[in-house]
N, C-alpha and C. Protein backbone atom coordinates (compact mmCIF):
# COMPACT_ATOMS: atom_id res chain seq x y z
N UNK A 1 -12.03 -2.55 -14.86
CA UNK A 1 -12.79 -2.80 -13.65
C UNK A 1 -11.94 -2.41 -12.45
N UNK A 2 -12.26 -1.58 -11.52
CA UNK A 2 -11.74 -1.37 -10.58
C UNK A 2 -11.76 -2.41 -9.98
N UNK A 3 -10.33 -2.81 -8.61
CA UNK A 3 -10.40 -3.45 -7.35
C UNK A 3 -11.29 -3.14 -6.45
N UNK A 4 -11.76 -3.81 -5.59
CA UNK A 4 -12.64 -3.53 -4.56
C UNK A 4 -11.29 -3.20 -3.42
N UNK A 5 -11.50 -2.35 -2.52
CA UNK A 5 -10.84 -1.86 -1.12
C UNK A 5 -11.15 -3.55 -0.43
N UNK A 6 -10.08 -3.53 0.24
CA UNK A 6 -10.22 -4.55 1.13
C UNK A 6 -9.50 -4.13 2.24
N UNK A 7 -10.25 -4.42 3.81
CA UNK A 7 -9.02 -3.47 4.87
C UNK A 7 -9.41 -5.13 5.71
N UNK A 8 -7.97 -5.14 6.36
CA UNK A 8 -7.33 -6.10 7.31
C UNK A 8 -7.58 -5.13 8.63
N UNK A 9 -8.14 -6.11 9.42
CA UNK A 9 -8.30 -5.52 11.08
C UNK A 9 -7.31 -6.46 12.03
N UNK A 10 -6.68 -5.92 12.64
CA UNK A 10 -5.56 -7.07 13.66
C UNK A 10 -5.66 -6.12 15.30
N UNK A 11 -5.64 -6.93 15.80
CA UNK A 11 -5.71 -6.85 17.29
C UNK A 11 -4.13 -7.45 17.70
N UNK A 12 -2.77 -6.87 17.96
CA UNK A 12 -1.81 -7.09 18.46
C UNK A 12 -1.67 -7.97 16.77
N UNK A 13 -1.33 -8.99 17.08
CA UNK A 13 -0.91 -10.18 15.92
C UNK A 13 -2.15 -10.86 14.98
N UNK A 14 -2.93 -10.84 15.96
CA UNK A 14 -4.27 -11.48 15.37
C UNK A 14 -4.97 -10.96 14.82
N UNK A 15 -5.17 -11.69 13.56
CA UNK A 15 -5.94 -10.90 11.91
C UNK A 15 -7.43 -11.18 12.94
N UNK A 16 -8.57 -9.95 12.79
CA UNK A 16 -9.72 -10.27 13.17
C UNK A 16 -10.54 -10.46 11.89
N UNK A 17 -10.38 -10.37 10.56
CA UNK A 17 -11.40 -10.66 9.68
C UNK A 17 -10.29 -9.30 8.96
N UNK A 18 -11.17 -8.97 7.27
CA UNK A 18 -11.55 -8.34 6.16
C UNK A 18 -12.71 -7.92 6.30
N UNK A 19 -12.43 -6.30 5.57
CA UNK A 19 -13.93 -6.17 5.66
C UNK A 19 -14.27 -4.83 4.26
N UNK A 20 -15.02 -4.64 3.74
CA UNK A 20 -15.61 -3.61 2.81
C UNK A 20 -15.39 -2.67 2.75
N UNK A 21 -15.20 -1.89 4.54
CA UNK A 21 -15.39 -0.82 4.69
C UNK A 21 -14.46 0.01 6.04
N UNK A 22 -14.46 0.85 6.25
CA UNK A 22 -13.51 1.24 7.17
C UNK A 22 -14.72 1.27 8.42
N UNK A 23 -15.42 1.64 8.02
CA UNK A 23 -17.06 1.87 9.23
C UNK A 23 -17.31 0.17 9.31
N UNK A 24 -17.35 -0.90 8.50
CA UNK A 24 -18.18 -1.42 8.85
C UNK A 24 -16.76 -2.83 9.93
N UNK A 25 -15.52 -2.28 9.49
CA UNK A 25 -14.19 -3.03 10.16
C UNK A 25 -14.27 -2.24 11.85
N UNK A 26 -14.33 -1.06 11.85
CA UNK A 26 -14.52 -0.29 12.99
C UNK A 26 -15.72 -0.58 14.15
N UNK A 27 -16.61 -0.61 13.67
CA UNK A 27 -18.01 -1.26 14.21
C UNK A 27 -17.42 -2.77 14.99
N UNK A 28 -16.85 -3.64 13.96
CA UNK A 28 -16.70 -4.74 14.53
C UNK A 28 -15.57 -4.69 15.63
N UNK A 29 -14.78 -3.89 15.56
CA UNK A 29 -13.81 -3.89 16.50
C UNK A 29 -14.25 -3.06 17.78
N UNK A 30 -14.99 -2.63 17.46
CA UNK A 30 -16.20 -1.83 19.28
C UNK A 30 -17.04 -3.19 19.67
N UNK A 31 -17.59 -3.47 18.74
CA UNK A 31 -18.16 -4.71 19.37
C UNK A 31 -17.66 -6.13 19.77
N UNK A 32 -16.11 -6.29 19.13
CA UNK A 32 -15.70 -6.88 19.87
C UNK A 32 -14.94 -7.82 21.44
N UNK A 33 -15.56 -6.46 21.81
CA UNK A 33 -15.03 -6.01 23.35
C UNK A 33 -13.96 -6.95 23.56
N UNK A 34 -12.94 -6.78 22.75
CA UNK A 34 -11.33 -7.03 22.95
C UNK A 34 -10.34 -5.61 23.04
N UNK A 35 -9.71 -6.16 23.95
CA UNK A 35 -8.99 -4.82 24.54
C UNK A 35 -7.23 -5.10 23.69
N UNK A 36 -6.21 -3.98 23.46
CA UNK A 36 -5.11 -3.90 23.07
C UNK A 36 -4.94 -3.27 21.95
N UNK A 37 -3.59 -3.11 21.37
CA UNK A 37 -3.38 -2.01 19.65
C UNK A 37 -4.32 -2.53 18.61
N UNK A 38 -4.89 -1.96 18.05
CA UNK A 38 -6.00 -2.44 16.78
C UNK A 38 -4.86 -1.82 15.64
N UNK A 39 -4.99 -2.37 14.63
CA UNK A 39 -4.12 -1.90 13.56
C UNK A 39 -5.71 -1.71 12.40
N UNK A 40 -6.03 -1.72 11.19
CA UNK A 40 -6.50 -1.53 9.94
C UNK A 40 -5.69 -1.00 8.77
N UNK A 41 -5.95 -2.15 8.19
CA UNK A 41 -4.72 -1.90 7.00
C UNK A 41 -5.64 -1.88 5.93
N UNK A 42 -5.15 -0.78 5.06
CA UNK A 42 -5.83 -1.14 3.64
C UNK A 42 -4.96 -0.63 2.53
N UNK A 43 -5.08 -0.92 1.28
CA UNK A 43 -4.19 -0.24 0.70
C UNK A 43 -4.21 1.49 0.70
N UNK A 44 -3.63 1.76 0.61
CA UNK A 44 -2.79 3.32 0.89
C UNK A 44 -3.90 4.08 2.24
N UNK A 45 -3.98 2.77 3.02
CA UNK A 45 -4.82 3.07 4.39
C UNK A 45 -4.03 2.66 5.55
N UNK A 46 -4.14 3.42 6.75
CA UNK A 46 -3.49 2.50 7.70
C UNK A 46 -4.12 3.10 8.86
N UNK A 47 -4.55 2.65 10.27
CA UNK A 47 -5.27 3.19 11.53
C UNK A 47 -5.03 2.24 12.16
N UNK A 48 -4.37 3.17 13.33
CA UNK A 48 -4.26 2.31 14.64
C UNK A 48 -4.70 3.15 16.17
N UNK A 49 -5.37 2.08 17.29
CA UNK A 49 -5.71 2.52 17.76
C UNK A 49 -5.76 1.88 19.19
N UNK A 50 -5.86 1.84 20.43
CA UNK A 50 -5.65 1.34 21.52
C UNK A 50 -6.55 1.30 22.68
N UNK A 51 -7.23 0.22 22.85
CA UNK A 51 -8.10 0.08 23.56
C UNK A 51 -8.24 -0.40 25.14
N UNK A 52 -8.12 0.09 26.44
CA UNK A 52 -8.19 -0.16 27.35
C UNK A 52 -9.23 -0.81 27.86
N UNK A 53 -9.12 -2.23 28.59
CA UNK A 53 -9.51 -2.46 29.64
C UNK A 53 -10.81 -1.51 30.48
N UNK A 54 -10.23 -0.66 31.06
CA UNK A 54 -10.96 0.44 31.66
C UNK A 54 -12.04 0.84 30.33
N UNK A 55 -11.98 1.05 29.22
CA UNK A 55 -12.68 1.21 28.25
C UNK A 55 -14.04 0.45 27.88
N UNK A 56 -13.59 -0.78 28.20
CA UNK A 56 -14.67 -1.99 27.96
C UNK A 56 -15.79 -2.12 28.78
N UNK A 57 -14.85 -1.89 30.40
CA UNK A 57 -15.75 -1.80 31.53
C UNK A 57 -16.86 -0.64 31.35
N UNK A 58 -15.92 0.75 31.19
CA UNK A 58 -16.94 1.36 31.24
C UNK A 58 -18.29 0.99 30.36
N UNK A 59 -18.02 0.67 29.20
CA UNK A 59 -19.11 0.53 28.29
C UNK A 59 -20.14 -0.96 28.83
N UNK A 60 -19.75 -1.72 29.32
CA UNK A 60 -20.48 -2.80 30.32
C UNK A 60 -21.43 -2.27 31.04
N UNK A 61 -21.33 -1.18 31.72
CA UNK A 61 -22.00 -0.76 32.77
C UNK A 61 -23.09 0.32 32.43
């Protein structure tokens, strides 16, 4: 039986959840309109990415 993928989402230090999927960990981290380094970890996975302030706003408006 295969493992299921499991990817870790962190915002600076803070684990934001597990999730299934790389789309469905990504999604949640746009909609979380939290700003700073996003990490996603999965096994033999890794994405990081950095979200501004100015970023959030724009999408507010």
């Amino acid at each position: 039986m295969m493992k299921e993928n499991i990817y870790t989402l962190f915002v600076g230090f803070l684990k934001l959840g597990e999730f299934k999927s790389i789309l469905e960990a990504k999604q949640f981290a746009r909609s979380s309109n939290l700003t700073g380094a996003f990490n996603l970890i999965g096994e033999h996975y890794r994405d990081s990415w950095y979200v501004f302030k100015a970023e959030i706003e724009d999408n507010e408006n």
